[in-house]
Structure formats: structure tokens, C-alpha cells
Protein backbone atom coordinates (compact mmCIF):
# COMPACT_ATOMS: atom_id res chain seq x y z
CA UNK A 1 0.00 0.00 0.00
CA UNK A 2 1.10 3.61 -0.54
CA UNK A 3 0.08 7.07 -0.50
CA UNK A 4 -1.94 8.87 -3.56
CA UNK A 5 -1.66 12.55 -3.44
CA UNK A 6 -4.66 15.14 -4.65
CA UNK A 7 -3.42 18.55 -5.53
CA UNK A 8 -5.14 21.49 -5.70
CA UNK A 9 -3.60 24.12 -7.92
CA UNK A 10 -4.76 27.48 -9.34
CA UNK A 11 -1.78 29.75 -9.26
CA UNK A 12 2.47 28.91 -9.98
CA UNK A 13 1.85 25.48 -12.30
CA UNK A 14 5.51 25.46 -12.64
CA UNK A 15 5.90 25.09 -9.30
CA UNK A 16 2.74 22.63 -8.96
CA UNK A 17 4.56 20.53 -11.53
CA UNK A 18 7.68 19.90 -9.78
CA UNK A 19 5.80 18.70 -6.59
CA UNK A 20 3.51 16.54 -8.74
CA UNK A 21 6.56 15.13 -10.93
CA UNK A 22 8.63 14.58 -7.31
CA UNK A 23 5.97 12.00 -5.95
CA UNK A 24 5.08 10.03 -8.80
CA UNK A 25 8.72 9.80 -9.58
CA UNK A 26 8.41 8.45 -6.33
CA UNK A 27 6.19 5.92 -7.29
CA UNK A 28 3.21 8.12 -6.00
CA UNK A 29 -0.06 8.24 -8.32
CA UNK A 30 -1.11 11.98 -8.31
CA UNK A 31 -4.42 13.28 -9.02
CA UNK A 32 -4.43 17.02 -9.57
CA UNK A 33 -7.15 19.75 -9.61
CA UNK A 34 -6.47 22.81 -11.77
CA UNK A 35 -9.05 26.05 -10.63
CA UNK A 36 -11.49 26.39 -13.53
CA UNK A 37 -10.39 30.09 -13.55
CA UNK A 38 -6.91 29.47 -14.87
CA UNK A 39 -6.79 29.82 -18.59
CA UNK A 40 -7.08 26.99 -21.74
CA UNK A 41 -3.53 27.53 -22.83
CA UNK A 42 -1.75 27.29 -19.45
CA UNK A 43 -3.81 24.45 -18.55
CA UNK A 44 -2.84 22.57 -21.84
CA UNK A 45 0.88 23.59 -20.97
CA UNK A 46 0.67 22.18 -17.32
CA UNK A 47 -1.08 18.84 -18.52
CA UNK A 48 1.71 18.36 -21.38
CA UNK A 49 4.60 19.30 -19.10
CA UNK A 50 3.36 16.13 -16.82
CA UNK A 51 2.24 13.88 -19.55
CA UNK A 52 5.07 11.67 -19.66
CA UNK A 53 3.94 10.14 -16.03
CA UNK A 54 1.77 7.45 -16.28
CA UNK A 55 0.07 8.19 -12.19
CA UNK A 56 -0.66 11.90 -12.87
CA UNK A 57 -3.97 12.66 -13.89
CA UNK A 58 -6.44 15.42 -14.02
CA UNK A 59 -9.75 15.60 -12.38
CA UNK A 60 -13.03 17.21 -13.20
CA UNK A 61 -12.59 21.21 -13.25
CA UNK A 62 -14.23 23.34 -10.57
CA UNK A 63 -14.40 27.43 -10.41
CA UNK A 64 -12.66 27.41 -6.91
CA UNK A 65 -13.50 30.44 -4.67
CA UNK A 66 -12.56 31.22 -1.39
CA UNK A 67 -15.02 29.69 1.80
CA UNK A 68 -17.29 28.18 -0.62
CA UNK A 69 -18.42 24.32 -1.77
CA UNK A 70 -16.65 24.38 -5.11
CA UNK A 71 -13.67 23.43 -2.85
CA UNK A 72 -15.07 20.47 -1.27
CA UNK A 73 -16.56 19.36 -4.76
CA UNK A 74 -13.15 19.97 -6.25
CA UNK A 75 -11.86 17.49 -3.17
CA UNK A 76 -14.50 15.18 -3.28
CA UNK A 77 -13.89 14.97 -7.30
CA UNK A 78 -9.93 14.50 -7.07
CA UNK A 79 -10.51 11.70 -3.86
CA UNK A 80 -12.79 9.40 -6.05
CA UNK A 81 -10.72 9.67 -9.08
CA UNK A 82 -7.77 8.68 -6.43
CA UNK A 83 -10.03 5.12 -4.84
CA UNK A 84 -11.16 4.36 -8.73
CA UNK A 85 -8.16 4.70 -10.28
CA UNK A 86 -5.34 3.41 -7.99
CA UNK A 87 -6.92 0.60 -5.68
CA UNK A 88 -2.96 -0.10 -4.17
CA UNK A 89 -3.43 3.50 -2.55
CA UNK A 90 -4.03 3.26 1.69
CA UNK A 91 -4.22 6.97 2.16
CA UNK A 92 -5.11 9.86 0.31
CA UNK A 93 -2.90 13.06 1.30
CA UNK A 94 -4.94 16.29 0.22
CA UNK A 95 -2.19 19.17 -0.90
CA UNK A 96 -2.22 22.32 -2.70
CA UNK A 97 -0.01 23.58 -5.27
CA UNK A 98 1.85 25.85 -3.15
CA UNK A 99 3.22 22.93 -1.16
CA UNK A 100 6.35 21.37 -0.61
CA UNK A 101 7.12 17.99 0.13
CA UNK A 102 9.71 18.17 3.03
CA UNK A 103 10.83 14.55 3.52
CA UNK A 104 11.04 11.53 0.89
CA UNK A 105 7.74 9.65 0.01
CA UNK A 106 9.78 6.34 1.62
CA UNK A 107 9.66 8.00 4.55
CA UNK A 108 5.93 8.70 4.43
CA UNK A 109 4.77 5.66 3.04
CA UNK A 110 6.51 3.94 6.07
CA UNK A 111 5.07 6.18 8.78
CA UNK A 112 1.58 5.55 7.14
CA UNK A 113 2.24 1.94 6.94
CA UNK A 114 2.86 2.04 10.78
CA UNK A 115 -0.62 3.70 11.36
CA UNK A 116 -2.98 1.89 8.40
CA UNK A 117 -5.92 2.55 10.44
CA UNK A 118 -5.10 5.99 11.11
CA UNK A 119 -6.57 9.49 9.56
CA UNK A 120 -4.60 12.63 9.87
CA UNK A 121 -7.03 15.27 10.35
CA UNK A 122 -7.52 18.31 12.40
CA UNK A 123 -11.10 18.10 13.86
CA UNK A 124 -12.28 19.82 16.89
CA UNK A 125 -15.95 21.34 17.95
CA UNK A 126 -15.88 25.28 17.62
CA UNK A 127 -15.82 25.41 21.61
CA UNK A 128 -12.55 23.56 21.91
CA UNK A 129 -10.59 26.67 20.16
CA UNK A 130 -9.73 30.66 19.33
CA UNK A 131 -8.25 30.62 15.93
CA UNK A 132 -11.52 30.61 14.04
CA UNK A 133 -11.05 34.36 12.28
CA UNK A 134 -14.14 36.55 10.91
CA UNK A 135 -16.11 36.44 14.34
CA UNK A 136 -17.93 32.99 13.10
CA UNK A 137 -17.60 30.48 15.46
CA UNK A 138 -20.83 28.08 16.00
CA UNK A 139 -22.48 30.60 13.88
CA UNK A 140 -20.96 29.42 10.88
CA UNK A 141 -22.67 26.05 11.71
CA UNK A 142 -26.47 27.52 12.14
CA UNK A 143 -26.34 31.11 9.75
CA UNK A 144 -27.05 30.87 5.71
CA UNK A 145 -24.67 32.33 4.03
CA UNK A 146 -25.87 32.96 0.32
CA UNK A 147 -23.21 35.95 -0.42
CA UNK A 148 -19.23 35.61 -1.08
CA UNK A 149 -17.37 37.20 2.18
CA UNK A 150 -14.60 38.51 -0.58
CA UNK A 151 -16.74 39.90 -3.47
CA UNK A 152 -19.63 41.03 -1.55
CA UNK A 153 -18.71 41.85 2.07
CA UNK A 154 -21.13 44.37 2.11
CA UNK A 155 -23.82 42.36 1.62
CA UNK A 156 -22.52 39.21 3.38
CA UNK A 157 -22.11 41.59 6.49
CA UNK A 158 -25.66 42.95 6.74
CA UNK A 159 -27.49 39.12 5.87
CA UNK A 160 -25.57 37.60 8.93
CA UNK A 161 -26.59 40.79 11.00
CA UNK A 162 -30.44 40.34 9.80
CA UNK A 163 -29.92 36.47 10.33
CA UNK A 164 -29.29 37.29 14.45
CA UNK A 165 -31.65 40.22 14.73
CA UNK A 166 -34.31 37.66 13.66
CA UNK A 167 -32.64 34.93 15.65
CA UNK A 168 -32.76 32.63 12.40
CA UNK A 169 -30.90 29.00 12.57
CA UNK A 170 -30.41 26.15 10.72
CA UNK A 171 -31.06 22.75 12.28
CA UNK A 172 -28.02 20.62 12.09
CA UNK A 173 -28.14 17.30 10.60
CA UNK A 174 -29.12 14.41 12.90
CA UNK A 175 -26.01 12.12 13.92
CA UNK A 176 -23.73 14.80 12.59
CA UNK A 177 -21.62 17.02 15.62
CA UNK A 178 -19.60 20.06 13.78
CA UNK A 179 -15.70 19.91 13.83
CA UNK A 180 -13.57 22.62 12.63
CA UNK A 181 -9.92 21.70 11.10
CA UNK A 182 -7.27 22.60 8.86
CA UNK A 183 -8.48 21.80 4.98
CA UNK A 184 -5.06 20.35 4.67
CA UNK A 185 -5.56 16.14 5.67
CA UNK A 186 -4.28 12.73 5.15
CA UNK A 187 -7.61 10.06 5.12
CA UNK A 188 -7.36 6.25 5.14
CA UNK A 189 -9.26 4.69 1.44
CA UNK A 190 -11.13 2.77 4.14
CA UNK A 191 -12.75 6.33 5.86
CA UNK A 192 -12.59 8.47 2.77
CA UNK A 193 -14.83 5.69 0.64
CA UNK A 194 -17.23 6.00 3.67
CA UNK A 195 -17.97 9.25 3.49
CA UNK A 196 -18.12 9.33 -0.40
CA UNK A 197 -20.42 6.54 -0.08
CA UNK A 198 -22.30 7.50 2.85
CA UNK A 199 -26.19 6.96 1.98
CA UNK A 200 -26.85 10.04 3.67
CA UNK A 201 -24.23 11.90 1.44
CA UNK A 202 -26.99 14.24 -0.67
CA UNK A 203 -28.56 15.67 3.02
CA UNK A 204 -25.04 16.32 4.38
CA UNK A 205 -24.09 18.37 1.64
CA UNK A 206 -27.07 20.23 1.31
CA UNK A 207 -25.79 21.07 4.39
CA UNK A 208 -22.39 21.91 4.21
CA UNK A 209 -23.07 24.09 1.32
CA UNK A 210 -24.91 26.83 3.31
CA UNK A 211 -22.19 26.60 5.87
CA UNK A 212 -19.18 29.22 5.97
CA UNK A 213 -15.69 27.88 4.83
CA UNK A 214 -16.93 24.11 4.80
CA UNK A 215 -13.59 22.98 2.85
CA UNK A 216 -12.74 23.46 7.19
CA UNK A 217 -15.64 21.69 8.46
CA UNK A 218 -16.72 19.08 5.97
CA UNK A 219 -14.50 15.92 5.83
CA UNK A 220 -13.41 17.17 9.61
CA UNK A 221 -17.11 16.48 10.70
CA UNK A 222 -18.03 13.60 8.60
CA UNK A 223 -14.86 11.53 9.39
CA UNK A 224 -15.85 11.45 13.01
CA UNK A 225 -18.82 9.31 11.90
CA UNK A 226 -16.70 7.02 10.48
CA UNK A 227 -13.06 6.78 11.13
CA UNK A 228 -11.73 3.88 13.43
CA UNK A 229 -9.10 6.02 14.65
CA UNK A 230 -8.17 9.74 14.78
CA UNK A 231 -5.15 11.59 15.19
CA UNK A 232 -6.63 15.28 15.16
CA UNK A 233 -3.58 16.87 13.65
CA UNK A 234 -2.40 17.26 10.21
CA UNK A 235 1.42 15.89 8.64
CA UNK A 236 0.99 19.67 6.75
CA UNK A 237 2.97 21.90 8.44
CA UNK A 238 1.00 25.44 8.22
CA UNK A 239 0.92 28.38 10.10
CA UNK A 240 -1.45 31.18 10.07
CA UNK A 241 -1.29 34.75 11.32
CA UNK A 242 -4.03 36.73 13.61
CA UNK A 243 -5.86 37.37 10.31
CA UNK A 244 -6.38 33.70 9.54
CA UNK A 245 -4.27 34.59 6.68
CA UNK A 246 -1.51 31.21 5.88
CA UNK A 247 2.35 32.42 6.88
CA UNK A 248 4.53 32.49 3.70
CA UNK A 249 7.47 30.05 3.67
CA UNK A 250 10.89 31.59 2.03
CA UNK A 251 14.46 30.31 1.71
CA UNK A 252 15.44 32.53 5.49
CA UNK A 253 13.16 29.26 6.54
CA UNK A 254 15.13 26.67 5.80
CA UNK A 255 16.71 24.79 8.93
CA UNK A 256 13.08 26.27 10.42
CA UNK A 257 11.58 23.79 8.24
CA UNK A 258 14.19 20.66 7.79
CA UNK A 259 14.47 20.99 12.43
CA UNK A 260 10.09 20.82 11.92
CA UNK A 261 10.70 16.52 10.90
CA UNK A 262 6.83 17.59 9.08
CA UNK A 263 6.44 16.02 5.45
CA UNK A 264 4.64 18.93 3.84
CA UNK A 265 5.20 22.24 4.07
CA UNK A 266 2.37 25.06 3.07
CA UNK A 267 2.57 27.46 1.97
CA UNK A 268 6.03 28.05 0.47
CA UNK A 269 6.92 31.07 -2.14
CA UNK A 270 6.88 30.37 -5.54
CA UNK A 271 10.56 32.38 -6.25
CA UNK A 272 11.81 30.34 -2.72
CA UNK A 273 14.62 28.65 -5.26
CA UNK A 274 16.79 27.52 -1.95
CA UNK A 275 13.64 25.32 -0.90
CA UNK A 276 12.59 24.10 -4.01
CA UNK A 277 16.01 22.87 -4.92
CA UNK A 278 16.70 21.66 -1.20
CA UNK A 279 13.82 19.72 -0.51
CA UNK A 280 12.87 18.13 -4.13
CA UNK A 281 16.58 16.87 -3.85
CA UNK A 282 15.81 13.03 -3.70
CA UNK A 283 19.64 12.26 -2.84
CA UNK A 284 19.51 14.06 0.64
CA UNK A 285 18.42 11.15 3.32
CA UNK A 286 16.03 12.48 5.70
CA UNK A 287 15.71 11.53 9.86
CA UNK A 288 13.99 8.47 8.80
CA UNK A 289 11.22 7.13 11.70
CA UNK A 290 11.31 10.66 12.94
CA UNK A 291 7.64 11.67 14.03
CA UNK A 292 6.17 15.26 12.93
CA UNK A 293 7.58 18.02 15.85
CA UNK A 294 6.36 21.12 14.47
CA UNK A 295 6.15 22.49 18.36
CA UNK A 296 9.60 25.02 17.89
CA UNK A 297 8.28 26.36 15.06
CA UNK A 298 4.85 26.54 17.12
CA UNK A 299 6.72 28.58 19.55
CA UNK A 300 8.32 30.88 17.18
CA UNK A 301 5.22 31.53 15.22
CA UNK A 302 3.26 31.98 18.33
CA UNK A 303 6.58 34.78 19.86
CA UNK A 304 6.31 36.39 16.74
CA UNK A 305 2.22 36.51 16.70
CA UNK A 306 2.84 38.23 20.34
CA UNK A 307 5.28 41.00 19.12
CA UNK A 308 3.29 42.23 16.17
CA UNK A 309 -0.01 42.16 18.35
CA UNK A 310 1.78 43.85 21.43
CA UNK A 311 5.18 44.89 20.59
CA UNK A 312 7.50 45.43 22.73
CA UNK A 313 7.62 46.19 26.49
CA UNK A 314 7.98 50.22 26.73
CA UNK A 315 7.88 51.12 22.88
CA UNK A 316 5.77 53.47 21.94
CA UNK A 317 5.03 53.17 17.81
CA UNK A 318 2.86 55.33 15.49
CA UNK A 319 1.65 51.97 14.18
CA UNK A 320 0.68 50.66 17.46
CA UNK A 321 0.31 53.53 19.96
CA UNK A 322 -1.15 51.98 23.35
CA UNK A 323 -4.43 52.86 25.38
CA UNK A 324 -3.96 54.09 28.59
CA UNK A 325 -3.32 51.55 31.56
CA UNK A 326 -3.60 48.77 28.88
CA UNK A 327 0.01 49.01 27.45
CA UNK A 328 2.53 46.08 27.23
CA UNK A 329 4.48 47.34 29.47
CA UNK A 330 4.99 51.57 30.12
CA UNK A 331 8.78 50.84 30.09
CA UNK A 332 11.60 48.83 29.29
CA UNK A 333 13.58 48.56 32.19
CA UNK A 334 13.75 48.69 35.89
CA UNK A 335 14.51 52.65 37.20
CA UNK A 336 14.47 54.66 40.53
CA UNK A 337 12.93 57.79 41.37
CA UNK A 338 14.50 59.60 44.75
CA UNK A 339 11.87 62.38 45.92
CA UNK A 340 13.44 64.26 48.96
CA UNK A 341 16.57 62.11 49.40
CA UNK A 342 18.98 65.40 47.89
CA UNK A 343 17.31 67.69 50.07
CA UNK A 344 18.49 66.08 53.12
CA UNK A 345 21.44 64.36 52.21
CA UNK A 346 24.21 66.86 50.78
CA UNK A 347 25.66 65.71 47.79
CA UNK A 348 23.66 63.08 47.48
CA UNK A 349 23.65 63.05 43.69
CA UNK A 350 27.67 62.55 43.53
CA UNK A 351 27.29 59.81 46.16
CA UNK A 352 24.81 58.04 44.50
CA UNK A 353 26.49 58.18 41.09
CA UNK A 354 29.43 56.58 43.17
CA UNK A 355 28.38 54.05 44.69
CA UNK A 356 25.14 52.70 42.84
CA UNK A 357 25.26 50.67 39.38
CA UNK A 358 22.99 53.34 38.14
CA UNK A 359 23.10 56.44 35.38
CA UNK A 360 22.10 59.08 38.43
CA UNK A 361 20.35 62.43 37.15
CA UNK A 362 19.39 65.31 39.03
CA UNK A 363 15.77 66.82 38.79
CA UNK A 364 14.37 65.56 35.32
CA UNK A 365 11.03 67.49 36.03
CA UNK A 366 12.33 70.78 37.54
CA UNK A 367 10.71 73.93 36.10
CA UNK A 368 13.97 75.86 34.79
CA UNK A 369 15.54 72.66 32.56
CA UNK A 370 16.10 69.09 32.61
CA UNK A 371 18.80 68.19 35.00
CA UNK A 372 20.90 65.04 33.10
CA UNK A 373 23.59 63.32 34.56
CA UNK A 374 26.79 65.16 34.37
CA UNK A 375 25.31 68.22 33.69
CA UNK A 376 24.49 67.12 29.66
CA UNK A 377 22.59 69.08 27.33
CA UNK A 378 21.46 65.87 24.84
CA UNK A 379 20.93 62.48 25.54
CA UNK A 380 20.30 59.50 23.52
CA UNK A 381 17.44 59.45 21.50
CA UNK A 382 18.36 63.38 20.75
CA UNK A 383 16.78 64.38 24.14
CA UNK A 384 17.58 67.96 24.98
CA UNK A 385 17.42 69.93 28.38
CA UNK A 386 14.55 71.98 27.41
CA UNK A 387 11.90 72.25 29.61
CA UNK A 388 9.54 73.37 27.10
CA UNK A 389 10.44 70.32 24.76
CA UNK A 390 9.89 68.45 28.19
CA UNK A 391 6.63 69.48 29.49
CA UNK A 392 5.08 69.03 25.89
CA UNK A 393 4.64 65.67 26.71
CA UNK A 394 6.34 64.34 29.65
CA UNK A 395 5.15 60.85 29.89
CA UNK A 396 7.05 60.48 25.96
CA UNK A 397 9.62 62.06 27.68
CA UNK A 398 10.35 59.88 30.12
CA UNK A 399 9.43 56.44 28.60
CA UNK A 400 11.92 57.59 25.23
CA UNK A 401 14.71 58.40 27.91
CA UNK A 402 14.23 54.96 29.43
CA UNK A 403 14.12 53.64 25.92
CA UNK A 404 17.31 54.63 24.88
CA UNK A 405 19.43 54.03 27.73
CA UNK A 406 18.02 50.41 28.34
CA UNK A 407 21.22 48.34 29.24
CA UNK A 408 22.12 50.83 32.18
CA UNK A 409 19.73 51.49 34.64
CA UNK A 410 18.23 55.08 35.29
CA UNK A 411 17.47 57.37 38.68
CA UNK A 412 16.83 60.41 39.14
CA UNK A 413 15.80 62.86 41.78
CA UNK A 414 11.74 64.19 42.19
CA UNK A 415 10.25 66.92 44.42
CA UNK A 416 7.36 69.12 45.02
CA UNK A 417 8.81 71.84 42.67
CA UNK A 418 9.38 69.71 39.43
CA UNK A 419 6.32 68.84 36.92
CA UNK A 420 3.56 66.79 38.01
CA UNK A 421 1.85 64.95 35.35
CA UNK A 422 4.20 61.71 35.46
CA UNK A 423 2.86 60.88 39.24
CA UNK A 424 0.17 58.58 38.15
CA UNK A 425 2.26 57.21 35.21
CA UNK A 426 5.40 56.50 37.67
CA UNK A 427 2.95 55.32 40.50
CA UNK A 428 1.21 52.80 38.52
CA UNK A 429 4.43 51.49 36.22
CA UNK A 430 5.71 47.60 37.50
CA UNK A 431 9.08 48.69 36.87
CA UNK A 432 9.26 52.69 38.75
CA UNK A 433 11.30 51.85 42.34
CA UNK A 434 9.93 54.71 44.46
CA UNK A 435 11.34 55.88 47.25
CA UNK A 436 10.12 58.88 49.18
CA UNK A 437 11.34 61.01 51.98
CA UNK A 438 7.99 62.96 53.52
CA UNK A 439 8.40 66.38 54.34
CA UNK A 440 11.86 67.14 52.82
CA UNK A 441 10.81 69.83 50.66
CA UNK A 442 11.05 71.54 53.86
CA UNK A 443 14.45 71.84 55.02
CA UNK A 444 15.45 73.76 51.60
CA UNK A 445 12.68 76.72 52.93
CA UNK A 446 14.07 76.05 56.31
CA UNK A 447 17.68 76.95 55.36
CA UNK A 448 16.71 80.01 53.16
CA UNK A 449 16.18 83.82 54.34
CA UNK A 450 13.32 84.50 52.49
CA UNK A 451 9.84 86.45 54.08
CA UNK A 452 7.79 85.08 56.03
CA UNK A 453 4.84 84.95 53.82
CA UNK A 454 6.94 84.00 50.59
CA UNK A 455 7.60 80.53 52.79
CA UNK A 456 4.35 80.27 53.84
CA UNK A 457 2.60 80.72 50.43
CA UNK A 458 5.65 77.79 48.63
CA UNK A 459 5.39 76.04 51.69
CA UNK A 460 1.97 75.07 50.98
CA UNK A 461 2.22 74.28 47.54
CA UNK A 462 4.75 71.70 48.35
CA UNK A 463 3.12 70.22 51.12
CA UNK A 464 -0.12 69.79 48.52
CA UNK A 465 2.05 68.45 45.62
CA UNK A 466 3.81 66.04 48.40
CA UNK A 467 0.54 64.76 49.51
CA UNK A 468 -0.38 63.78 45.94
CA UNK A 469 3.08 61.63 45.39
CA UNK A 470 2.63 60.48 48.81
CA UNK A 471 -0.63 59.21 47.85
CA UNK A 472 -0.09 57.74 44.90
CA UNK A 473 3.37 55.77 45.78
CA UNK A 474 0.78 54.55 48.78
CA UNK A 475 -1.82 53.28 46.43
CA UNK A 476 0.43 52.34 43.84
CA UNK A 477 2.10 49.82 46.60
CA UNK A 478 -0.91 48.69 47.66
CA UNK A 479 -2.04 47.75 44.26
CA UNK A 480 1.13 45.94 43.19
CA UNK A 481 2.18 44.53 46.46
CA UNK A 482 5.16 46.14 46.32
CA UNK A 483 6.02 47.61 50.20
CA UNK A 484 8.93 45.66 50.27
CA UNK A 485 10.74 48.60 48.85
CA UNK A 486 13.01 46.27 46.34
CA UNK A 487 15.37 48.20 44.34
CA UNK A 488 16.28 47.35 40.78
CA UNK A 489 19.80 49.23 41.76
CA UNK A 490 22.50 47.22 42.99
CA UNK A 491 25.08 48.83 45.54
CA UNK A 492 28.44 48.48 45.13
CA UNK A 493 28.90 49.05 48.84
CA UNK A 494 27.13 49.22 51.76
């Protein structure tokens, strides 16, 4: 027994043709689909290119469009021409023309011939997962959907919205329980002649064809009727991103792909010469008995998925500028803010930047400029000292300053007198160390010679700004549990 492979093609028949001519060189019979859109004359040039291989044939013609039936028919077509044709054939591996056959047929036949009994096919109820895209769910399973989601949103949009405000649904089929999958599977002849021959076949597909993107539901519901035994995972290896739109495959992929032990890869770039030539390479041995691992590419996929959804921690984009208190992160890095420790220590600021592994500023907020480390007029990111440049927005102030300099911890000194409107920002940031001396503000009016009423009138003011960082380093350690007073900064002495 061995494996019979159904293609579906519609775009990049050159490519289609070197898959189809690397499995039946194999010894592999191939039937293959071509999209009833693609032209006469590149039809007749793909079927003469492969006419010198006695297994490849070409099924009935179907105009293929996106989340319709013409899929399924186009599958159903190329399966039956696969059982009638080529009764030495165990399983039936559905492809497309944009994949790539990562391992030797020997090495699939084998794995197959391990597993007769198996089928290899994703199929899970709509409850057990997340990654159904377009906001369909069960829906998809109980709406009508007469109108093509890609030509005629508009009106697709507004039926399913009349469909709920009327609270319409369609009756599923007795005995049938909806699965969801990826269209991509590998069927024993034994399961796959069942459901072509399933006496109920006319009702289910009455069915299937008012459902949305059945070419994901179809087989994957049906073959729980009548498969001995499941493996709910395809051997395709295919990713999608948050769009539901299939990752693209290019040559940068290449150890990705060999390390992923998967037999088909989808869906590779056409112009991906480095794969094409790698892979269709019969001489190169594969890790023969090695079982399908795609879970490191799983993991990259799924980091990458998380940095272009959320970025990263404490970088503010124009593409993805966060809401308020929902950011990933406000900031990079660990940092300190000292409010009232330079008023009562003298020269604290030298001290600090002496003993603590720490970049140490002066007053970042104060009113006249921005007091940098070391006196500095620019820092990285082409910060200046300006107050003006400051106070235009000081929360993009501070998280580019923290930006810039991540690698080397910042602190820097905060009173009464500087600019206020980082205190809630600071207070409520994971990584702001806060430490706060109550009531310093007043030695510096203590110490001065300055009327009576001058002092009382500033005096005031600070005590009023104080109480506001007060409270907000109070309910900001509350919140995150945080009163053990850890510091991010490490002392080089004691």
C-alpha cells in the first residue's frame, strides 16, 4: 500500500509541476485539480509538461473560490478519481499547489504503513478553540450564508446581522456534531470511501453548502462518523497569522523547516529557489522514523504573533500607539525615582552616582531645565534639556529616555517643585522603584532667608504636591504589592 496525493492548484503550475513530478517519480499516483479560472492555454501547458507520467492525472474542473463548496466538490472529485483509479493506494494526502514535500515519500509511506488505520485530520468542535477568524464560530454552523465574504462583504455583512436580529438558525443534521480543522488532511481509502459513499451523502451536503468555509468543516465532521481512529492533527505543516491569513514560507526558513521533521510544508513562495532545490533533492536522506515536531516552530510563530499584536515592552510606535493603563508594558527597564533624598542628604547626587550601578540624574522634572547626569545638554534618543520640549509631553519624555538608555539602569531625583503629570504614570508602572522622603521639601525653605509669607505661600504648595506623590506611591504599593521597597539598583557598597 502507498500514499496517492490530490493537488489542488490554481496559481504557480511550474511550481505545482515539480511537486507533482517529485511524488510520482516516487512511485506516488497523483491526481491534480487545476481552478477552472486558470486559462485553456496554461492548462494545456501544465497537462503536457506532466504527460510523460503514467500516475498523474487530471480531475473534473471546478471554479474554486474562497469559503465556498466548489472546494469540497473539487476534493471530493480528485478523492474518487484517487479510490477508482489506484486501488494499491491506503491513504489519500490532500495538498495544494503551493506545497512542498519536506521529507522523501519512503519516509511517508513507512510512517503511514505504521498507522494503516489511522486518519490525519484536524477536527475539533468550535468550543474547543480561538483561531476561528471573521467572528464565526458556532455561527458558521447555524447562519445561511448565500453571499461571497470577498466579493460582496457588504452584503454578506448585513445578511448575517439580519440572520441574528431575527434569531434565524439552521437545524443541524441528525447524527452529525460540527468539527472545525485545517483543509489540509491525510484520510485512510477505508474512511474516505465512507464518506463518499455514505447513503446520507446528498442531506449532508445540502448542508455543508450553506455553511461558511466548509472545505474546514466538511471531511473534519463527517470523518468522526466514520473513522476507526483519529489523530486530530495534520502531517501539513501550516501556520497562520491573527488574520487567519496562511504564513509564507521563504528560503530565510530553511533549517526552520528541515528541524520541523513535518512532510509537507504550506505554503512556500513560488521564487523560494533555496527550498525548491533543497527539498525536491531526492539524494539528501532524511531523519527516517522521525515523528512530525512542528512544536519550535509553534513557539516561534506563536513569539512572533505576540510581538506584532503587542510589541514590545515600553515602545511606543505610530503603528501601534497603546491605550492608557492597557500598554505592554509603560517601560523597558527597571529605574528609581528619589523624591526628597537630595534635600536632606548633601551631595547626594555625587554619592549616589558613586556608589550605585545606576546612570544618576538630578531633577528631570524641575521647572527651569532638565537636569541630566553630568550636567548634559542631549541624551540619547536626541533628548535635549529643554523644559519646554519636556513638558510638551512628559510621559514620551520619560518612557523615550528609558528607551534609549536600556542596558544601564536610570534614577533620578523628584520633588514638590518639578512637573507633576508623570505621578500617576510612575505610580502605577511595575518597573518605577519609588522611594520617598515625607516632608523634605522643607528643610530647603528652612535653610533660606526668604519672608515670612513668601515661605508660607511655597510652603503650601509643596506640602499639597507632596501629599499627591505620597498618595499615589501609597496606592500604587498597595495595588502591586510592592512595600517591600526592592530596588532594581545594585550597591556596590554598603
Amino acid at each position: 500500500m502507498t500514499a496517492g496525493f490530490v493537488m489542488m492548484c490554481h496559481t504557480e503550475l511550474g511550481r505545482a509541476a515539480q511537486v507533482a513530478r517529485f511524488w510520482a517519480k516516487a512511485g506516488a499516483p497523483v491526481v491534480v485539480h487545476v481552478d477552472g479560472k486558470v486559462g485553456q492555454p496554461a492548462f494545456d501547458a501544465f497537462a503536457h509538461g506532466l504527460s510523460d507520467l503514467d500516475n498523474v492525472s487530471f480531475s473534473r474542473r471546478f471554479n474554486c473560490e474562497w469559503g465556498t463548496w466548489s472546494l469540497v466538490a473539487a476534493a471530493q472529485a480528485g478523492a474518487q478519481q484517487m479510490l477508482d483509479r489506484h486501488p494499491q493506494v491506503g491513504h489519500v494526502f490532500l495538498a495544494s499547489g503551493a506545497c512542498l514535500p519536506l521529507r522523501p515519500l519512503a519516509e511517508l509511506t513507512a510512517y503511514l504503513a505504521a498507522r494503516p488505520q489511522t486518519d490525519f485530520i484536524e477536527s475539533v468542535t468550535a468550543a474547543d478553540v480561538d483561531w476561528t477568524a471573521g467572528g464565526l464560530h458556532d455561527e458558521r454552523f447555524t447562519l445561511h450564508f448565500p453571499f461571497s465574504w470577498r466579493r460582496q462583504r457588504w452584503l454578506f455583512d448585513r445578511y448575517v446581522r439580519l440572520q441574528r436580529r431575527l434569531n434565524y438558525r439552521r437545524p443541524v443534521p441528525a447524527g452529525l456534531e460540527p468539527h472545525l480543522g485545517s483543509q489540509w488532511w491525510c484520510l485512510t481509502r477505508r474512511t474516505l470511501t465512507a464518506i463518499l459513499q455514505d447513503p446520507d451523502r446528498a442531506r449532508q451536503e445540502r448542508y455543508f453548502r450553506g455553511v461558511w468555509i466548509p472545505d474546514e468543516s466538511y471531511f473534519q465532521t463527517l470523518v468522526r462518523r466514520h473513522s476507526r481512529s483519529i489523530e486530530s492533527r495534520s502531517l501539513t505543516l501550516s501556520k497562520f497569522d491573527v488574520y487567519g491569513k496562511p504564513h509564507v514560507f521563504y528560503d530565510d526558513h530553511l533549517d526552520l523547516l528541515r528541524q520541523s521533521d513535518c512532510f509537507v510544508a504550506r505554503k512556500v513562495w513560488p521564487r523560494a529557489n533555496l527550498l525548491y532545490r533543497r527539498f525536491l533533492d531526492q539524494k539528501i536522506p532524511a531523519a527516517a522514523g522521525a515523528d512530525p515536531d512542528p512544536v519550535r516552530v509553534d513557539r516561534l510563530f506563536a513569539a512572533a504573533t505576540e510581538r506584532r499584536t503587542k510589541g514590545r515592552a515600553g515602545l511606543y510606535m505610530q503603528s501601534r500607539f497603546p491605550r492608557r493603563d492597557h500598554e505592554n508594558g509603560k517601560t523597558p527597564a527597571p529605574y528609581a525615582v528619589f523624591h526628597g533624598f537630595a534635600e536632606v542628604i548633601e551631595e547626594f547626587e555625587p554619592w549616589a552616582t558613586k556608589h550605585l550601578a545606576a546612570r544618576v540624574h538630578g531633577h528631570l522634572f524641575a521647572p527651569e531645565r532638565v537636569e541630566f547626569a553630568g550636567g548634559a545638554v542631549l541624551q540619547p534618543g536626541c533628548l535635549s534639556d529643554s523644559a519646554a520640549l519636556r513638558d510638551y509631553n512628559p510621559q514620551a519624555f520619560l518612557t523615550n529616555l528609558l528607551w534609549n538608555a536600556r542596558g544601564e539602569t536610570q534614577a533620578f531625583q523628584f520633588g514638590p517643585r518639578d512637573t507633576q503629570a508623570c505621578n500617576w504614570f510612575m505610580a502605577t508602572d511595575p518597573n518605577a522603584q519609588i522611594a520617598v522622603i515625607t516632608g523634605a521639601w522643607a528643610v530647603p525653605l528652612f535653610r533660606s532667608n526668604r519672608d515670612f509669607a513668601d515661605l508660607r505661600r511655597e510652603g503650601l504648595d509643596c506640602k499639597r504636591s507632596n501629599w499627591r506623590i505620597w498618595a499615589f506611591c501609597a496606592r500604587c504599593m498597595s495595588r502591586r504589592g510592592c512595600g517591600s521597597g526592592r530596588s532594581p539598583i545594585s550597591s556596590k557598597t554598603r
